[in-house]
C-alpha atoms as a PDB file:
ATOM      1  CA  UNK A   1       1.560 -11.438  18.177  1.00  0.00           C
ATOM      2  CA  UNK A   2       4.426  -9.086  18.168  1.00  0.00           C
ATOM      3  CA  UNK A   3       4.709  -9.462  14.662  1.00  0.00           C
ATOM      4  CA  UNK A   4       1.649  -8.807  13.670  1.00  0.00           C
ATOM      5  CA  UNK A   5       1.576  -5.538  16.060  1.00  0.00           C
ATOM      6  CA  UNK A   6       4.708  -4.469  14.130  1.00  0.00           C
ATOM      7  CA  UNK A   7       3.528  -4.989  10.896  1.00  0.00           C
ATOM      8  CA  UNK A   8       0.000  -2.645  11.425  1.00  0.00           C
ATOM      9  CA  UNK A   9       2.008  -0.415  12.978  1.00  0.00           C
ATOM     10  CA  UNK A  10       4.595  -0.374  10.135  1.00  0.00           C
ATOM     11  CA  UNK A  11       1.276  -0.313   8.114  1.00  0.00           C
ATOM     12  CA  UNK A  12      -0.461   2.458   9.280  1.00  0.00           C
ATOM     13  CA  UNK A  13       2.697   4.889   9.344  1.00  0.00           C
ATOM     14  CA  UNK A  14       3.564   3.754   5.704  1.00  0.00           C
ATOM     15  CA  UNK A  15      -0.246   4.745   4.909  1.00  0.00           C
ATOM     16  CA  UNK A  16      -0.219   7.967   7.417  1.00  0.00           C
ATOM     17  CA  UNK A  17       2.798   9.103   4.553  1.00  0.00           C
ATOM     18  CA  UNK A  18       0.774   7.827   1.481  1.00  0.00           C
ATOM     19  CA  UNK A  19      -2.022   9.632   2.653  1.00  0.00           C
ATOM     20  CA  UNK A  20       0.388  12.849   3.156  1.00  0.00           C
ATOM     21  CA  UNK A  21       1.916  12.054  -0.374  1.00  0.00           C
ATOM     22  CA  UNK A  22      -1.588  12.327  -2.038  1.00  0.00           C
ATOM     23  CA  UNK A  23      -2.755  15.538  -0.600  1.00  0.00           C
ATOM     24  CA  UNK A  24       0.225  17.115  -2.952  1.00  0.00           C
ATOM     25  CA  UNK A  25      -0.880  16.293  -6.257  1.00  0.00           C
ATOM     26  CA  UNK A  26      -4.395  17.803  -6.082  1.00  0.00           C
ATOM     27  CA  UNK A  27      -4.091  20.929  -7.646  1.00  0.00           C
ATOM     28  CA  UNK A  28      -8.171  22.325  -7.751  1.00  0.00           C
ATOM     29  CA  UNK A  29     -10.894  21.541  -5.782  1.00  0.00           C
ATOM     30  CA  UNK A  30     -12.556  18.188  -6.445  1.00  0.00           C
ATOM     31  CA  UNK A  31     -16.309  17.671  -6.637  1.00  0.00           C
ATOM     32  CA  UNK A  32     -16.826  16.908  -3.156  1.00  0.00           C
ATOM     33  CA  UNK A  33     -15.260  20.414  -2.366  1.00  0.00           C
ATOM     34  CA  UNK A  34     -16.765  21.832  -4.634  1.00  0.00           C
ATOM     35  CA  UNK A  35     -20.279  20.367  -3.293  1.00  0.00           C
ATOM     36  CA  UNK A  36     -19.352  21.251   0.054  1.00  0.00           C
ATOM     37  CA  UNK A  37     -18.809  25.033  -1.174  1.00  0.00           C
ATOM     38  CA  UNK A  38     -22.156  24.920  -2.708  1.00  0.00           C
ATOM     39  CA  UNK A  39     -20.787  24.587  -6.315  1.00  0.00           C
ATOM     40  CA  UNK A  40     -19.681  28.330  -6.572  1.00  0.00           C
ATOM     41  CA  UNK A  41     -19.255  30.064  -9.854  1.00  0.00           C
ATOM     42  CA  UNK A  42     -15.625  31.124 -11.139  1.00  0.00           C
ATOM     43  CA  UNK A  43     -14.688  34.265 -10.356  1.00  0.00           C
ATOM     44  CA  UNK A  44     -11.166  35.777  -9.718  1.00  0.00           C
ATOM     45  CA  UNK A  45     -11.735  35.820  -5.519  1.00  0.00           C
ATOM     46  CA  UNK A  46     -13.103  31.990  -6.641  1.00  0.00           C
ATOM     47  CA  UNK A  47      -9.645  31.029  -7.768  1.00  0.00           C
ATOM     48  CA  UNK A  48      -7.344  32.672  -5.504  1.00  0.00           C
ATOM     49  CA  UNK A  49      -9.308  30.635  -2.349  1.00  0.00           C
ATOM     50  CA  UNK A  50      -9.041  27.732  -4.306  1.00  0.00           C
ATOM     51  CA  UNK A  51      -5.196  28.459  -4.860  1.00  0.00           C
ATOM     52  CA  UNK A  52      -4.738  29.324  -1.054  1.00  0.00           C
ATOM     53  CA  UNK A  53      -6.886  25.661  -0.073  1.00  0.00           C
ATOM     54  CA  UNK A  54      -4.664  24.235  -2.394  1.00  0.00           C
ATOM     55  CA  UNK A  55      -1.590  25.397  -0.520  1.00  0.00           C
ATOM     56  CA  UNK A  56      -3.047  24.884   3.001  1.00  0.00           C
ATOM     57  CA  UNK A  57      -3.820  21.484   2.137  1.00  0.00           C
ATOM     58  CA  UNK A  58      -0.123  20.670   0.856  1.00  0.00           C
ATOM     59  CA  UNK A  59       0.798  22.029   4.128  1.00  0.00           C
ATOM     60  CA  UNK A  60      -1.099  19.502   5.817  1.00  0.00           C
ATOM     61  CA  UNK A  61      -0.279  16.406   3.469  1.00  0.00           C
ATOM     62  CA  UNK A  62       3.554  17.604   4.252  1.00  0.00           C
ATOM     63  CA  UNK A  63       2.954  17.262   7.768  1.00  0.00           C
ATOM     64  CA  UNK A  64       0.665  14.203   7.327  1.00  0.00           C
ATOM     65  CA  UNK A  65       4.011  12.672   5.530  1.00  0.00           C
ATOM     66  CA  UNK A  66       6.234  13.969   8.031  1.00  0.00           C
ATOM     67  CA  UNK A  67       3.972  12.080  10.731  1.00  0.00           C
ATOM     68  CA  UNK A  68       3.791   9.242   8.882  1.00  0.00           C
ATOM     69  CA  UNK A  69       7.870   9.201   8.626  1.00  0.00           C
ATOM     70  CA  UNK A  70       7.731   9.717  12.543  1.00  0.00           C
ATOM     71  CA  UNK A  71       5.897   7.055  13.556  1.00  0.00           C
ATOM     72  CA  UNK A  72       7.600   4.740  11.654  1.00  0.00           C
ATOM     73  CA  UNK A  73      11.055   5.167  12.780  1.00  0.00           C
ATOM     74  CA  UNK A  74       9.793   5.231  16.158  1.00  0.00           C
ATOM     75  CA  UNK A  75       8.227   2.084  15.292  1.00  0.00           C
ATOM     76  CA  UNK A  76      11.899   0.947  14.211  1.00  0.00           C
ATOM     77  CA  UNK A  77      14.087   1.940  16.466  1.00  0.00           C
ATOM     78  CA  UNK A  78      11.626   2.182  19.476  1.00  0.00           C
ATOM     79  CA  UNK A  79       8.625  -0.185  19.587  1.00  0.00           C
ATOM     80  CA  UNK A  80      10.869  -2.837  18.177  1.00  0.00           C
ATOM     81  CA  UNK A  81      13.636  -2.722  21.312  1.00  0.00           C
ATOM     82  CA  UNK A  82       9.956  -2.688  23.462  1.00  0.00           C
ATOM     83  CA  UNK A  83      10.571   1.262  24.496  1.00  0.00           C
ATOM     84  CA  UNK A  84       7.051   2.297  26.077  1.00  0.00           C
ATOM     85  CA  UNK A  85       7.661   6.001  25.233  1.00  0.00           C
ATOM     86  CA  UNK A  86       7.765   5.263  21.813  1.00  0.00           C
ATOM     87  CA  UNK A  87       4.744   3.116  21.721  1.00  0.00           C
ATOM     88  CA  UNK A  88       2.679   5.882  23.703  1.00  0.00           C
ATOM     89  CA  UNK A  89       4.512   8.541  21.080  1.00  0.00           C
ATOM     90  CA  UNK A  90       3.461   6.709  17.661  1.00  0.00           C
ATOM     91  CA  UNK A  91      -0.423   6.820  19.187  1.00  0.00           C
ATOM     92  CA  UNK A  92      -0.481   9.829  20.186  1.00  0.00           C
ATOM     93  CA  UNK A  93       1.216  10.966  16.792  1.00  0.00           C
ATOM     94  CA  UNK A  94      -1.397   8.761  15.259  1.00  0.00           C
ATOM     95  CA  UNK A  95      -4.524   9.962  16.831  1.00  0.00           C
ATOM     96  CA  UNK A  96      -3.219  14.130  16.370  1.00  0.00           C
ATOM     97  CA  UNK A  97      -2.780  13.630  12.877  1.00  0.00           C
ATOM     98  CA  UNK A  98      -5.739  11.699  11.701  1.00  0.00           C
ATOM     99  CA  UNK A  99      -7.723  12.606  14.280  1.00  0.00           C
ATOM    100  CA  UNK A 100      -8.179  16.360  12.915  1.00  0.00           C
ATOM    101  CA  UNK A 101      -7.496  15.061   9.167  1.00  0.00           C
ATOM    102  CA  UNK A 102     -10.350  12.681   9.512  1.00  0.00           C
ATOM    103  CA  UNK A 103     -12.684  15.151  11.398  1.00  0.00           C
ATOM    104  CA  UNK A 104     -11.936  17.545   8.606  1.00  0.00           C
ATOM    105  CA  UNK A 105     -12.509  15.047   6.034  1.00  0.00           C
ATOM    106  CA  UNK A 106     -15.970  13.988   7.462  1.00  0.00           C
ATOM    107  CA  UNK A 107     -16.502  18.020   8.249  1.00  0.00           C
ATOM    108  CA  UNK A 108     -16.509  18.552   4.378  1.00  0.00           C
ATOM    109  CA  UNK A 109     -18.495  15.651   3.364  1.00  0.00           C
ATOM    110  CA  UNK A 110     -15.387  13.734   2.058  1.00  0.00           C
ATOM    111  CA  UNK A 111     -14.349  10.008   2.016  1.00  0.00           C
ATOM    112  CA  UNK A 112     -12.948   9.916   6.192  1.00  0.00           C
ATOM    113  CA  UNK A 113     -12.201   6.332   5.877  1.00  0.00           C
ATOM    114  CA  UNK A 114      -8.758   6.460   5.194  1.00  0.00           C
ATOM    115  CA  UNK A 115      -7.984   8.139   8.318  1.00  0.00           C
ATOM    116  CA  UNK A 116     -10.387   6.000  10.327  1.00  0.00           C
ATOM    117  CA  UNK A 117      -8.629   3.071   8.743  1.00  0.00           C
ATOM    118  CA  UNK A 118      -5.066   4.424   9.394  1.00  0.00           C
ATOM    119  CA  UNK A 119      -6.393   5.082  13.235  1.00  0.00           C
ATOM    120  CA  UNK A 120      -7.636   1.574  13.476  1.00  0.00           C
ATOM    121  CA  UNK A 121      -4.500  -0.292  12.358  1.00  0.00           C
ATOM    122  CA  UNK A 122      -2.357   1.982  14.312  1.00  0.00           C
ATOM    123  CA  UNK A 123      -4.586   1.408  17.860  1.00  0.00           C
ATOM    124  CA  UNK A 124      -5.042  -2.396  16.831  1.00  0.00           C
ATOM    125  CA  UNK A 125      -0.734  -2.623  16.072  1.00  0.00           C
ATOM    126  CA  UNK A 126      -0.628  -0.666  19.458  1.00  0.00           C
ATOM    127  CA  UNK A 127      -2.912  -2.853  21.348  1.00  0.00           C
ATOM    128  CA  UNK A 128      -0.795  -6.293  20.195  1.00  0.00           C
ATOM    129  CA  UNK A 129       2.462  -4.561  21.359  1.00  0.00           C
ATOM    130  CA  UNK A 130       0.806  -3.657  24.727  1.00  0.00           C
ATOM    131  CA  UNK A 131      -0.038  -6.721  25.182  1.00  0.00           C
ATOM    132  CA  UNK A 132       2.780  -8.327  24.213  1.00  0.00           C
ATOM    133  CA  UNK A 133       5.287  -6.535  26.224  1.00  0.00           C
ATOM    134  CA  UNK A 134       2.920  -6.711  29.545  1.00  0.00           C
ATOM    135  CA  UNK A 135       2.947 -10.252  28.764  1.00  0.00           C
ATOM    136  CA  UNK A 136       6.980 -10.338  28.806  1.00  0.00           C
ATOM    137  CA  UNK A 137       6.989  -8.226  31.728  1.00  0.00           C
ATOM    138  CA  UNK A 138       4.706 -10.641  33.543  1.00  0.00           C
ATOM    139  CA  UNK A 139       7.202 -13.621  33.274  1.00  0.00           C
ATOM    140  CA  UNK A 140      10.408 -11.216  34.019  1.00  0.00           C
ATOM    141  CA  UNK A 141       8.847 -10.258  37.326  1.00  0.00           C
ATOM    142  CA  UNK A 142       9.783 -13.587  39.664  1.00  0.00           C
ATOM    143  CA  UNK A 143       6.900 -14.902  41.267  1.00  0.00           C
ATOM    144  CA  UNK A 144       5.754 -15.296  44.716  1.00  0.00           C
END
């Protein structure tokens, strides 16, 4: 069971970067942006917002790849050596980062199941730790 929880966890932080990595090679708006804008026509103040999105969203795919690099060296050197800061940490890293990438995703009308899917490994990975270490803390406790 701990093995599986580490590898989703492992998982979902390898895919929280991937995800990151992405966002910086779209250079223009794709068509569900574009639908979601109401298919504007090109115009100089046109391209300049679309240059500005463009850099706003590399900001967030750097810090979707930062988090992504985060959780899993807390899942390495944490999680692993059963450290219940670090399990609470990654989660909470987890749920900030794709919580508000997803809702944005979803706001816009575009695909939100890779964050949803990068949320559900990371709670499911999390769960199977829990459970796992409550489990060992259960037969370390002498009984009565």
């Amino acid at each position: 069971m701990k093995k599986t929880g580490l590898t989703l966890l492992y998982t979902s932080s390898i895919l929280m970067f991937i995800g990151g990595l992405g966002d910086q090679f779209i250079l223009h708006f794709l068509d569900v942006h574009l639908a979601y804008l109401g298919n504007p026509s090109d115009s100089e103040l046109f391209r300049k917002a679309e240059s500005l999105s463009m850099l706003m969203l590399h900001s967030a795919g750097g810090g979707l790849m930062a988090a992504g690099i985060s959780m899993f060296a807390l899942t390495h050197f944490g999680i692993k050596r059963n450290e219940v800061w670090a399990r609470w940490t990654f989660i909470i890293i987890a749920f900030i980062a794709q919580g508000f990438n997803g809702y944005g995703m979803y706001s816009a009308g575009s695909h939100y199941w890779y964050p949803l899917l990068v949320l559900i490994l990371a709670l499911a990975g999390f769960v199977l730790i829990s459970i796992k270490s409550e489990n060992n803390n259960m037969k370390d406790q002498p009984s009565k």
